[in-house]
C-alpha atoms as a PDB file:
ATOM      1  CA  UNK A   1      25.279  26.077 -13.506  1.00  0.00           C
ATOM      2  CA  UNK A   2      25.055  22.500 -12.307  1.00  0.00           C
ATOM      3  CA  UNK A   3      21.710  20.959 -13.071  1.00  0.00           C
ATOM      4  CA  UNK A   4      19.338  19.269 -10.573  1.00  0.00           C
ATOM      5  CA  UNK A   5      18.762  15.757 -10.754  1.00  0.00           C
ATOM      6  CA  UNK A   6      14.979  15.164 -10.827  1.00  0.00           C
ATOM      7  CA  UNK A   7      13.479  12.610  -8.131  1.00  0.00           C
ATOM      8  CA  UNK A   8      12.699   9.052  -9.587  1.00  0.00           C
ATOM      9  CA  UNK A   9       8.780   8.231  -9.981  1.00  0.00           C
ATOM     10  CA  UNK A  10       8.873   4.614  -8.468  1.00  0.00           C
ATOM     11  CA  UNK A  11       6.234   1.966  -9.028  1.00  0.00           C
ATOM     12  CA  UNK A  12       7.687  -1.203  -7.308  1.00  0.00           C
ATOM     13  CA  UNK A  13      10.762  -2.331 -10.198  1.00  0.00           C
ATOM     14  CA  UNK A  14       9.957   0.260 -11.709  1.00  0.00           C
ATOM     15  CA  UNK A  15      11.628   3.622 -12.006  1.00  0.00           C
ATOM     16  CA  UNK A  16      10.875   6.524 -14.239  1.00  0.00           C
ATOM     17  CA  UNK A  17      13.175   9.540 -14.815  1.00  0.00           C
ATOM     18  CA  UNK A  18      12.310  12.505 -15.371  1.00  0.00           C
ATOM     19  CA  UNK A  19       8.872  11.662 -13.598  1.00  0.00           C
ATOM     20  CA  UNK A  20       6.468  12.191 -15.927  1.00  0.00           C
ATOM     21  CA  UNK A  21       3.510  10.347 -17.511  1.00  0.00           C
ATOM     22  CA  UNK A  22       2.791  10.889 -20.965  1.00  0.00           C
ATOM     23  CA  UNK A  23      -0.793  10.944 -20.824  1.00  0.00           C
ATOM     24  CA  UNK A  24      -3.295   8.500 -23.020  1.00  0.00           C
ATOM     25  CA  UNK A  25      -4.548  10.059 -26.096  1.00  0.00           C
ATOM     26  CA  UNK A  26      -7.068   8.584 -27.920  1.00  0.00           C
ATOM     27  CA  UNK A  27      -8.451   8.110 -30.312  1.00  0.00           C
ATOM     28  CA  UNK A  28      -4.941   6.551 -32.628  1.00  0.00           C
ATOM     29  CA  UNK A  29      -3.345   9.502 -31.061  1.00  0.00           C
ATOM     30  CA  UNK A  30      -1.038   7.829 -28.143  1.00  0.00           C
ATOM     31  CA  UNK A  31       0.771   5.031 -29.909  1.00  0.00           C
ATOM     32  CA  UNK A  32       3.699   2.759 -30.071  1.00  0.00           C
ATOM     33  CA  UNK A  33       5.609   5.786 -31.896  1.00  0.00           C
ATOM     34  CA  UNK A  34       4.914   8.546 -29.141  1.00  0.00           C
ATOM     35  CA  UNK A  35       5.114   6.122 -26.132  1.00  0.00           C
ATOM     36  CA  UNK A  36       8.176   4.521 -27.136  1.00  0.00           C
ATOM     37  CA  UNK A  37       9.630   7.454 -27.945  1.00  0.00           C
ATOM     38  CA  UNK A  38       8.942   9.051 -24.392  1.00  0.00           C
ATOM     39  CA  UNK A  39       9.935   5.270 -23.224  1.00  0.00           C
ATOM     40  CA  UNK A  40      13.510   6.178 -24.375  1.00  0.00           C
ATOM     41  CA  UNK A  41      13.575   9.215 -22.553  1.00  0.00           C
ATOM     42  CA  UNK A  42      13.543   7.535 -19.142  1.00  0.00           C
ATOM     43  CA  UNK A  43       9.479   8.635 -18.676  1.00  0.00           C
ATOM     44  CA  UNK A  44       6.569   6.577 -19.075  1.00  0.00           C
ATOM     45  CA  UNK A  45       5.086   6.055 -22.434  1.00  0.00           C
ATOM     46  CA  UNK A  46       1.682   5.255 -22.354  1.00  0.00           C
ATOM     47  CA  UNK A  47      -0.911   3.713 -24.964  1.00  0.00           C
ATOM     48  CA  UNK A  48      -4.435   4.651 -25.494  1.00  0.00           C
ATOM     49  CA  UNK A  49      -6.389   1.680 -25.929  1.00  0.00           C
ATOM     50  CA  UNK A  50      -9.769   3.327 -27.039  1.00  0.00           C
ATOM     51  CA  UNK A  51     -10.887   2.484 -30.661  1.00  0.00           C
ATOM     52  CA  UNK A  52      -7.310   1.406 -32.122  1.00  0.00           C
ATOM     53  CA  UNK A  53      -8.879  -1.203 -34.996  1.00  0.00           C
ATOM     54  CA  UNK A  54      -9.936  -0.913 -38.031  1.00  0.00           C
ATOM     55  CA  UNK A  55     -13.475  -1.395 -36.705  1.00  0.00           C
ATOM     56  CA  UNK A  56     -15.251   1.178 -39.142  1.00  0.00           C
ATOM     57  CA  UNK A  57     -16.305  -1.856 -41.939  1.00  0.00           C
ATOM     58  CA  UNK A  58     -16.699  -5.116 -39.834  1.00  0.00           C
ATOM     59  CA  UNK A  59     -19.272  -6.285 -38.706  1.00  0.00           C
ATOM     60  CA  UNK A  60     -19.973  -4.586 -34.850  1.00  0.00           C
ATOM     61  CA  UNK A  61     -19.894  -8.339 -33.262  1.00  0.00           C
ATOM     62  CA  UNK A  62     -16.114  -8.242 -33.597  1.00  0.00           C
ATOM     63  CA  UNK A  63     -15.520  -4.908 -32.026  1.00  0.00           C
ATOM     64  CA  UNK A  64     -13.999  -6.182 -29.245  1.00  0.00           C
ATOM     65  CA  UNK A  65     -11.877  -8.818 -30.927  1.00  0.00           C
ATOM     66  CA  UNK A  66     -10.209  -6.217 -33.200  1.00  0.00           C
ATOM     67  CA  UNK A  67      -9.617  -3.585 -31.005  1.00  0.00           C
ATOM     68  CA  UNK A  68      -7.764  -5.530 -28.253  1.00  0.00           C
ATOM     69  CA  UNK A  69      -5.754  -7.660 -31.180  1.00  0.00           C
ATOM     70  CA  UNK A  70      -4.538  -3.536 -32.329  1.00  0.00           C
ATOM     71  CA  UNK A  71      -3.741  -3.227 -29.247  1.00  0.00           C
ATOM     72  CA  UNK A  72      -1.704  -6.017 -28.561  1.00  0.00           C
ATOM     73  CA  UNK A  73       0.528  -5.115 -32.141  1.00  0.00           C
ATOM     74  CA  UNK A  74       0.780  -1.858 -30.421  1.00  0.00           C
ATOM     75  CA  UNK A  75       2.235  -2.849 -27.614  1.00  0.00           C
ATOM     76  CA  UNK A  76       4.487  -5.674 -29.676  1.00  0.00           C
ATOM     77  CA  UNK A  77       5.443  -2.572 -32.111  1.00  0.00           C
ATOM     78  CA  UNK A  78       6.368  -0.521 -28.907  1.00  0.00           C
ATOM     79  CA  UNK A  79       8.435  -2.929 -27.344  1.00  0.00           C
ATOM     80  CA  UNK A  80      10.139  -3.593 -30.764  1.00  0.00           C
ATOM     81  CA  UNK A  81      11.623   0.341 -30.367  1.00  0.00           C
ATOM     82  CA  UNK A  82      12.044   0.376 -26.406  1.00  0.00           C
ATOM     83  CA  UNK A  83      13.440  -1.104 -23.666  1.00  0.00           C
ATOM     84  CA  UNK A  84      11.503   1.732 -21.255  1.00  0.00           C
ATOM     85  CA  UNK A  85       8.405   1.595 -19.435  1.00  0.00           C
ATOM     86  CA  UNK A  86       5.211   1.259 -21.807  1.00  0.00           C
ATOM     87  CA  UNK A  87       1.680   1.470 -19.702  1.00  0.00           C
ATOM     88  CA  UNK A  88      -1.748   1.492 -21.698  1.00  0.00           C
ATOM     89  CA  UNK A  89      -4.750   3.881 -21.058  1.00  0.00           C
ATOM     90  CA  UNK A  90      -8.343   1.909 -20.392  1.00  0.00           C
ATOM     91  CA  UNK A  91     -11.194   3.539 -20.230  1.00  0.00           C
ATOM     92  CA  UNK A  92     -13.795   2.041 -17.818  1.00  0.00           C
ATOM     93  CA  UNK A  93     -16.575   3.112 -19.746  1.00  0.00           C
ATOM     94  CA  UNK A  94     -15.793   0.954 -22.633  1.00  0.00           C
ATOM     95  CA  UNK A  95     -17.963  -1.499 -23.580  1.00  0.00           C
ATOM     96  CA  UNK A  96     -14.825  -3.819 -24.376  1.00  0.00           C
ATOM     97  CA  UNK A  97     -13.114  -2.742 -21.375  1.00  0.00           C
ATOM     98  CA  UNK A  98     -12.196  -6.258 -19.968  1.00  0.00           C
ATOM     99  CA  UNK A  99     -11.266  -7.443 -23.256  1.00  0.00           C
ATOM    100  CA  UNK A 100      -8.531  -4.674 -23.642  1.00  0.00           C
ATOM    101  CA  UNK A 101      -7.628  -5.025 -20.026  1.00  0.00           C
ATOM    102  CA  UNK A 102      -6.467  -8.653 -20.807  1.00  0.00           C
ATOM    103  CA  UNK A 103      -5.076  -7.822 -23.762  1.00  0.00           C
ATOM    104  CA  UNK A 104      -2.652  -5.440 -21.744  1.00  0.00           C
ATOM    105  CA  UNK A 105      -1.995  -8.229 -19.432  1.00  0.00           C
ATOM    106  CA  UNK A 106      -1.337 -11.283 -21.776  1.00  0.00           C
ATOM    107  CA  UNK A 107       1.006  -8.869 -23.632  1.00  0.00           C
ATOM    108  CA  UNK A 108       3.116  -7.868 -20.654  1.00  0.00           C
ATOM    109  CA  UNK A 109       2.119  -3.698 -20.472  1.00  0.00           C
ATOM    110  CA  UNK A 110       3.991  -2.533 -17.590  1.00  0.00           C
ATOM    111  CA  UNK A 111       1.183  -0.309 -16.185  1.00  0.00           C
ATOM    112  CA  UNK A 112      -2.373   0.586 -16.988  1.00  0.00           C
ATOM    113  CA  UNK A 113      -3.729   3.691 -16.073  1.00  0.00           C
ATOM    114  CA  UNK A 114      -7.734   3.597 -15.702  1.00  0.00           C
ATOM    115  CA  UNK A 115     -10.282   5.798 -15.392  1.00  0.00           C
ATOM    116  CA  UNK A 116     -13.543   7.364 -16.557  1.00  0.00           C
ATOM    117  CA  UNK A 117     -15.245   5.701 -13.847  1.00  0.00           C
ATOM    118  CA  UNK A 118     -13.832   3.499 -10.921  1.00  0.00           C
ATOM    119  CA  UNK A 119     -11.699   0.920 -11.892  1.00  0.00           C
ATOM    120  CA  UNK A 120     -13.386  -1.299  -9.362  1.00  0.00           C
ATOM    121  CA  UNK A 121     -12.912  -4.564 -10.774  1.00  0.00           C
ATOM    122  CA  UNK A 122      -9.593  -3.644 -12.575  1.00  0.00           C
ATOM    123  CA  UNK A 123      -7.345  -6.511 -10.116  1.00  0.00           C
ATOM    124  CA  UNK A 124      -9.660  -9.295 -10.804  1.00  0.00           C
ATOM    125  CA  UNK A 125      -9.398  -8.358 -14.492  1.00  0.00           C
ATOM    126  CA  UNK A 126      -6.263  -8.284 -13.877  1.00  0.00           C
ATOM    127  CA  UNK A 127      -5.290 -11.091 -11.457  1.00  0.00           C
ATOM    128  CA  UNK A 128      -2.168 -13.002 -10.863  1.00  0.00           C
ATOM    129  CA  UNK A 129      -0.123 -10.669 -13.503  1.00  0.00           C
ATOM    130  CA  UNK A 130       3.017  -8.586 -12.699  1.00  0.00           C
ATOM    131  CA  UNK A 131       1.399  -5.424 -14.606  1.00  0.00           C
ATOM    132  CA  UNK A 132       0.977  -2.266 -11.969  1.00  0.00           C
ATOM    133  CA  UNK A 133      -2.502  -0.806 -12.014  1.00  0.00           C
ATOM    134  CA  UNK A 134      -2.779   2.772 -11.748  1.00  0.00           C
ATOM    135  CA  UNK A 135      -6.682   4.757 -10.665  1.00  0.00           C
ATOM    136  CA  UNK A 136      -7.028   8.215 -12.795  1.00  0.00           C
ATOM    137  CA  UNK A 137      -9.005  10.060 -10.133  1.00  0.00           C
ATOM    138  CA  UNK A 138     -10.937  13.279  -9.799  1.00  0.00           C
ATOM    139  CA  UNK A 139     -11.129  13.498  -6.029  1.00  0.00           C
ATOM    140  CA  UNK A 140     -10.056  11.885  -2.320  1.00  0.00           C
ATOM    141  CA  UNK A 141     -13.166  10.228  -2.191  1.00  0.00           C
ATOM    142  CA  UNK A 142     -12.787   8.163  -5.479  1.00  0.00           C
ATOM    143  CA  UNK A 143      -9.287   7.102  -4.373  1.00  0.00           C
ATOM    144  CA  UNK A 144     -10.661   5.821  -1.030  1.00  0.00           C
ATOM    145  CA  UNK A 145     -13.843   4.506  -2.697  1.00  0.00           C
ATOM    146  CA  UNK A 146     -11.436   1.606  -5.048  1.00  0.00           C
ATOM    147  CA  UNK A 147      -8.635   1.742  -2.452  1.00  0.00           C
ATOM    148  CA  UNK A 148     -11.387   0.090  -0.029  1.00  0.00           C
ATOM    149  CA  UNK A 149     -13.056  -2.039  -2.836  1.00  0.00           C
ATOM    150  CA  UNK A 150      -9.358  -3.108  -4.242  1.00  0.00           C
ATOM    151  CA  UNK A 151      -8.391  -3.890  -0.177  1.00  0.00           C
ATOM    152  CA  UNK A 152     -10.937  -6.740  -0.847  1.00  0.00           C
ATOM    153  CA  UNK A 153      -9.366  -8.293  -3.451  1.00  0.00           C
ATOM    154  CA  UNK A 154      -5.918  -7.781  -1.814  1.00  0.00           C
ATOM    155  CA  UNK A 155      -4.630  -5.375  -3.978  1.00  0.00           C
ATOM    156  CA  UNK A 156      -3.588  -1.905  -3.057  1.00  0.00           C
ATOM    157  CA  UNK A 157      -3.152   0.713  -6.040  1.00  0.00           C
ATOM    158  CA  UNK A 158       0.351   0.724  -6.980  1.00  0.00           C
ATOM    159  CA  UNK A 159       0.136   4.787  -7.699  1.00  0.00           C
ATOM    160  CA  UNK A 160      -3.292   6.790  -8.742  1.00  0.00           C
ATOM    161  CA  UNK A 161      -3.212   9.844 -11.308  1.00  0.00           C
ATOM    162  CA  UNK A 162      -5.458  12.781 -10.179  1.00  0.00           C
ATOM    163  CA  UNK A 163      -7.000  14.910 -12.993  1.00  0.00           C
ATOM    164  CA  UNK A 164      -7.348  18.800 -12.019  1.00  0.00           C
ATOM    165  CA  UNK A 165     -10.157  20.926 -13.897  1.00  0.00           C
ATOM    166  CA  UNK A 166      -7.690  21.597 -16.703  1.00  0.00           C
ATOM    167  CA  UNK A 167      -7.174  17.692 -17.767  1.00  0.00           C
ATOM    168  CA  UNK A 168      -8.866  16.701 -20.885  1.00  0.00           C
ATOM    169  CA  UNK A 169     -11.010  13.651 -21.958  1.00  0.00           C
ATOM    170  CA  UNK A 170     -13.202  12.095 -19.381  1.00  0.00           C
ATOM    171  CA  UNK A 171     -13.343  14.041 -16.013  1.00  0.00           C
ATOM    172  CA  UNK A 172     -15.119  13.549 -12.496  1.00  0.00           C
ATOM    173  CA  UNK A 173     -16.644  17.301 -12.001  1.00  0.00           C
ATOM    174  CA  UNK A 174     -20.115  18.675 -13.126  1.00  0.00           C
ATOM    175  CA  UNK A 175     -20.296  20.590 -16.238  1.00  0.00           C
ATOM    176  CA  UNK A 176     -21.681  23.167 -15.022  1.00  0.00           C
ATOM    177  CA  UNK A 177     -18.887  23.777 -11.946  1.00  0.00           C
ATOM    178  CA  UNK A 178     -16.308  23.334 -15.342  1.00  0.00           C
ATOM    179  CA  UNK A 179     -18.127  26.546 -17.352  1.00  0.00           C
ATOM    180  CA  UNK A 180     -18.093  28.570 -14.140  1.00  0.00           C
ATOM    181  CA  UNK A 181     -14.965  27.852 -12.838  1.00  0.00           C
ATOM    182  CA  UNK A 182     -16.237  26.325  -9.338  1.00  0.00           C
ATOM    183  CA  UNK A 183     -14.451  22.722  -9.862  1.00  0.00           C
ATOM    184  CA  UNK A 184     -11.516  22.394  -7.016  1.00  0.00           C
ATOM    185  CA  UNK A 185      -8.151  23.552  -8.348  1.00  0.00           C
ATOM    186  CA  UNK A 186      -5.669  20.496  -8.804  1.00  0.00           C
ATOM    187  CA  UNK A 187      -3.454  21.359  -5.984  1.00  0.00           C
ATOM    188  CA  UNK A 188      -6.246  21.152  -3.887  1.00  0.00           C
ATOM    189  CA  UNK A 189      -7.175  17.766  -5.281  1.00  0.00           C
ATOM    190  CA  UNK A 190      -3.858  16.602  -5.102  1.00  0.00           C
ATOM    191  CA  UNK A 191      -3.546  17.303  -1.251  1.00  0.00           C
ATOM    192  CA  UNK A 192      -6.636  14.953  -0.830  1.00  0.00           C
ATOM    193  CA  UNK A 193      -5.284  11.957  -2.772  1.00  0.00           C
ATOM    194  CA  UNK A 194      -1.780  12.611  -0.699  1.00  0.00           C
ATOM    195  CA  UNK A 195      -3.744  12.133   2.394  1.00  0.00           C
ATOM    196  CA  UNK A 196      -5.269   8.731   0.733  1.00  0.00           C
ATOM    197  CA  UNK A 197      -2.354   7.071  -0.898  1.00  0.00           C
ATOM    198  CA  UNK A 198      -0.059   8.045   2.339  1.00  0.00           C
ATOM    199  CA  UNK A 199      -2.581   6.047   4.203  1.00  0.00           C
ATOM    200  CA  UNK A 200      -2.631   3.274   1.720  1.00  0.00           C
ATOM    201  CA  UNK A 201       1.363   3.235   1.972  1.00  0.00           C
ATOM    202  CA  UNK A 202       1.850   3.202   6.223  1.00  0.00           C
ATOM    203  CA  UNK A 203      -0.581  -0.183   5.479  1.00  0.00           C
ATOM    204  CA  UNK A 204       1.140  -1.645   2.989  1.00  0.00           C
ATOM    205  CA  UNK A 205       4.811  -0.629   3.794  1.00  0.00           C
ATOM    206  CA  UNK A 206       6.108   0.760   0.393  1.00  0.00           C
ATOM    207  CA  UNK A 207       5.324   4.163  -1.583  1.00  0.00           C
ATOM    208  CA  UNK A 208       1.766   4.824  -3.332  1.00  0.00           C
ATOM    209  CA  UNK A 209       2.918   7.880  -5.135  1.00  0.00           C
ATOM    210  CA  UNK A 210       0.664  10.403  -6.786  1.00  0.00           C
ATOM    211  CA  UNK A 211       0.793  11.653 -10.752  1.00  0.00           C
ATOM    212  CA  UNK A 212      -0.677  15.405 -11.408  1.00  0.00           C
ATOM    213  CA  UNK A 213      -2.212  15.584 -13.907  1.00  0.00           C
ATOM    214  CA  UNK A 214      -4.304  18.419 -15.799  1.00  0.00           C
ATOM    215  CA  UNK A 215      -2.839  21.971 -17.003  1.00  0.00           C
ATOM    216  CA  UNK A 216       1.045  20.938 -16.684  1.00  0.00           C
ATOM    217  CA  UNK A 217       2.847  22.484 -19.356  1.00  0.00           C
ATOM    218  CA  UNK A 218       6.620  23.082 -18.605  1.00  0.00           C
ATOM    219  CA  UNK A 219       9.069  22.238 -16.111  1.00  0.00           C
ATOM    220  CA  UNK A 220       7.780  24.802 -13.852  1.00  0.00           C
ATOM    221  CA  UNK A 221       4.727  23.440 -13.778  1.00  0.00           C
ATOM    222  CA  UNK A 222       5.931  19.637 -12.912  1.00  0.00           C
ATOM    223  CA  UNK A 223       8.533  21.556 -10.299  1.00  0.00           C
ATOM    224  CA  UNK A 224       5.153  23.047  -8.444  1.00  0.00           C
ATOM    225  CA  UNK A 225       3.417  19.695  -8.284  1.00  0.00           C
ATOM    226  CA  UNK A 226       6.632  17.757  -7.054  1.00  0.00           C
ATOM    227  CA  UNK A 227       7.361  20.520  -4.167  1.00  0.00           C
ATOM    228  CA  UNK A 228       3.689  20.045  -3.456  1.00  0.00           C
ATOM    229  CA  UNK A 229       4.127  16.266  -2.660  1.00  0.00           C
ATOM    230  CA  UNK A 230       3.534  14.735  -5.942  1.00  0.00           C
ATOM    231  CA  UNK A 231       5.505  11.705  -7.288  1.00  0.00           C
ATOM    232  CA  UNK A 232       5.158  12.895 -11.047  1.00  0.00           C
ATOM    233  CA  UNK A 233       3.214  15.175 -13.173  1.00  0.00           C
ATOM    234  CA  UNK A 234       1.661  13.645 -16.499  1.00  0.00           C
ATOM    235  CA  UNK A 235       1.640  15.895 -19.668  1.00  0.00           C
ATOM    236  CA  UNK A 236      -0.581  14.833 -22.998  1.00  0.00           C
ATOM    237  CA  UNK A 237      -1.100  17.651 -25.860  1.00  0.00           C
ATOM    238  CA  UNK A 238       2.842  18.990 -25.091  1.00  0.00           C
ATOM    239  CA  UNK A 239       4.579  15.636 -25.487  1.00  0.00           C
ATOM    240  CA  UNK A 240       2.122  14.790 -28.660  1.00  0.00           C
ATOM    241  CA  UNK A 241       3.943  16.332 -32.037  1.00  0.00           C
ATOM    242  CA  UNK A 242       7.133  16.793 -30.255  1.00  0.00           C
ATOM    243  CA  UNK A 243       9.013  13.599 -32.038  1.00  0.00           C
ATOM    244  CA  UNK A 244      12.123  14.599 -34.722  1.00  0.00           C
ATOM    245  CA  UNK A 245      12.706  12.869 -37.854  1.00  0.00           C
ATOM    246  CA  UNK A 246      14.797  10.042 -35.542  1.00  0.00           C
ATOM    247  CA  UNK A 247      11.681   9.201 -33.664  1.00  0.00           C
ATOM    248  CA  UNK A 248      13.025  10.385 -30.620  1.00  0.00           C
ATOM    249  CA  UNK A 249      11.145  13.497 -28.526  1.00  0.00           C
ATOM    250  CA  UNK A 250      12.742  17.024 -29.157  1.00  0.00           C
ATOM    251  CA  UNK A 251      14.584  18.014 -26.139  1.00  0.00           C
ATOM    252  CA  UNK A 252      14.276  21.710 -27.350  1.00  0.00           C
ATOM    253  CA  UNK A 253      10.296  21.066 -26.971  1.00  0.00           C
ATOM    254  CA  UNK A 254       9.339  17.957 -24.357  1.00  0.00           C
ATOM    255  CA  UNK A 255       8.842  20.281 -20.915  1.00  0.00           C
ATOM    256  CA  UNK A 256      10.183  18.337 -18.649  1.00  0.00           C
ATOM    257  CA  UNK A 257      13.798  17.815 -20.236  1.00  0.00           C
ATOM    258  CA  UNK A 258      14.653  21.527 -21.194  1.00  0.00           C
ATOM    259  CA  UNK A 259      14.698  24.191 -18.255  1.00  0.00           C
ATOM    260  CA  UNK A 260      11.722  26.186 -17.819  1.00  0.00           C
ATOM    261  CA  UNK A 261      11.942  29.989 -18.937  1.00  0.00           C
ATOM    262  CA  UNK A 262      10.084  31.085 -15.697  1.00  0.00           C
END
């Protein structure tokens, strides 16, 4: 049986196949090892930039020194095993969140992909450099909220990443709607950022696609997003342990490179 050739995630140059994210794990989760190593797969390995130093026993003045200089040898070590697309994860709510934003700049990072909070000043933090900035979003209204801010600084977003109910770490719905089940479903969500970035992309006069992210688990699961309009799905706990003794992601495990079984 012939197989289907998967549509290209495209950020400007760059071009991702199969289109998936690898999503930011922190904390020393989502390194050089598991980003290149999903970097050599064709999809885009991503770094998570919160706490990577060895912070724990100096003195808390130089937090922000060491953690951006770990993240720079991450990026350094990851570009050392691939040729692929490397992006970092920055949190906005970190304290040393500009530091590690220029870190990822000076050293070249591809993408980065921000959230927990509204990555409002990300292109001035970010200004003049070739790196593609990417809003993690929980809702329409968030994407319009920085795609109006970031039209003042004449930057559009070059994709955004919406995070359904089911996405871990930092997330843009009240607790309580989370324990009972009330927060909106992610193709729901996803439908709303469409609307937003297809806006965004009849202004500017090239693609703003949209990442899923947030319960994806096989290929079925990235096939449902992409018929629903998505550019690419992201996947973080799947892709994590999946690596052989070569370095390289187990085809027999990584969802998006084996066929699904439904």
């Amino acid at each position: 049986m012939p197989r289907t050739r998967l549509p290209d995630l495209v950020m400007g140059n760059l071009v991702a196949n199969p289109p998936i994210v690898q999503g930011g794990m922190g904390v020393r989760i989502s390194r050089a090892g598991l980003a290149s190593a999903v970097a050599n797969e064709g999809a885009i390995g991503v770094i998570a930039a919160v706490g990577l130093g060895d912070f724990e026993h100096q003195p808390c003045t130089r937090y922000a020194t060491i953690n951006a200089d770990a993240l720079r040898r991450e990026l350094r070590a990851a570009r050392e095993r691939t040729t692929g697309i490397i992006g970092v994860n920055i949190m906005v709510a970190l304290t040393d969140y500009a530091s590690l934003v220029r870190a990822a700049v000076e050293e070249g990072a591809d993408i980065i992909f921000s959230g927990a909070g509204l990555p409002l000043a990300l292109p001035e933090l970010a200004a003049g450099a070739q790196t593609k900035l990417v809003p993690i979003v929980s809702s329409g209204r968030a994407a319009r909220i920085i795609a109006k801010k970031w039209a003042r600084q004449r930057r559009v977003p070059d994709a955004f990443v919406i995070e359904g109910p089911r996405a871990g770490g930092h997330l843009g719905f009240p607790r309580g709607d989370l324990d009972r089940g009330k927060a909106p479903e992610l193709d729901a969500l996803l439908g709303e950022v469409l609307e937003v970035a297809d806006g965004i992309a009849r202004g500017c006069g090239r693609p703003v696609p949209v990442i899923a992210a947030g319960g994806l688990f096989d290929g079925a699961d990235i096939a449902r997003v992409l018929s629903r309009g998505a550019g690419g799905g992201e996947c973080a706990r799947r892709s994590s342990g999946n690596r052989g003794p070569s370095g390289r992601l187990s085809r027999a495990t990584f969802p998006v490179l084996r066929p699904s079984p439904r």
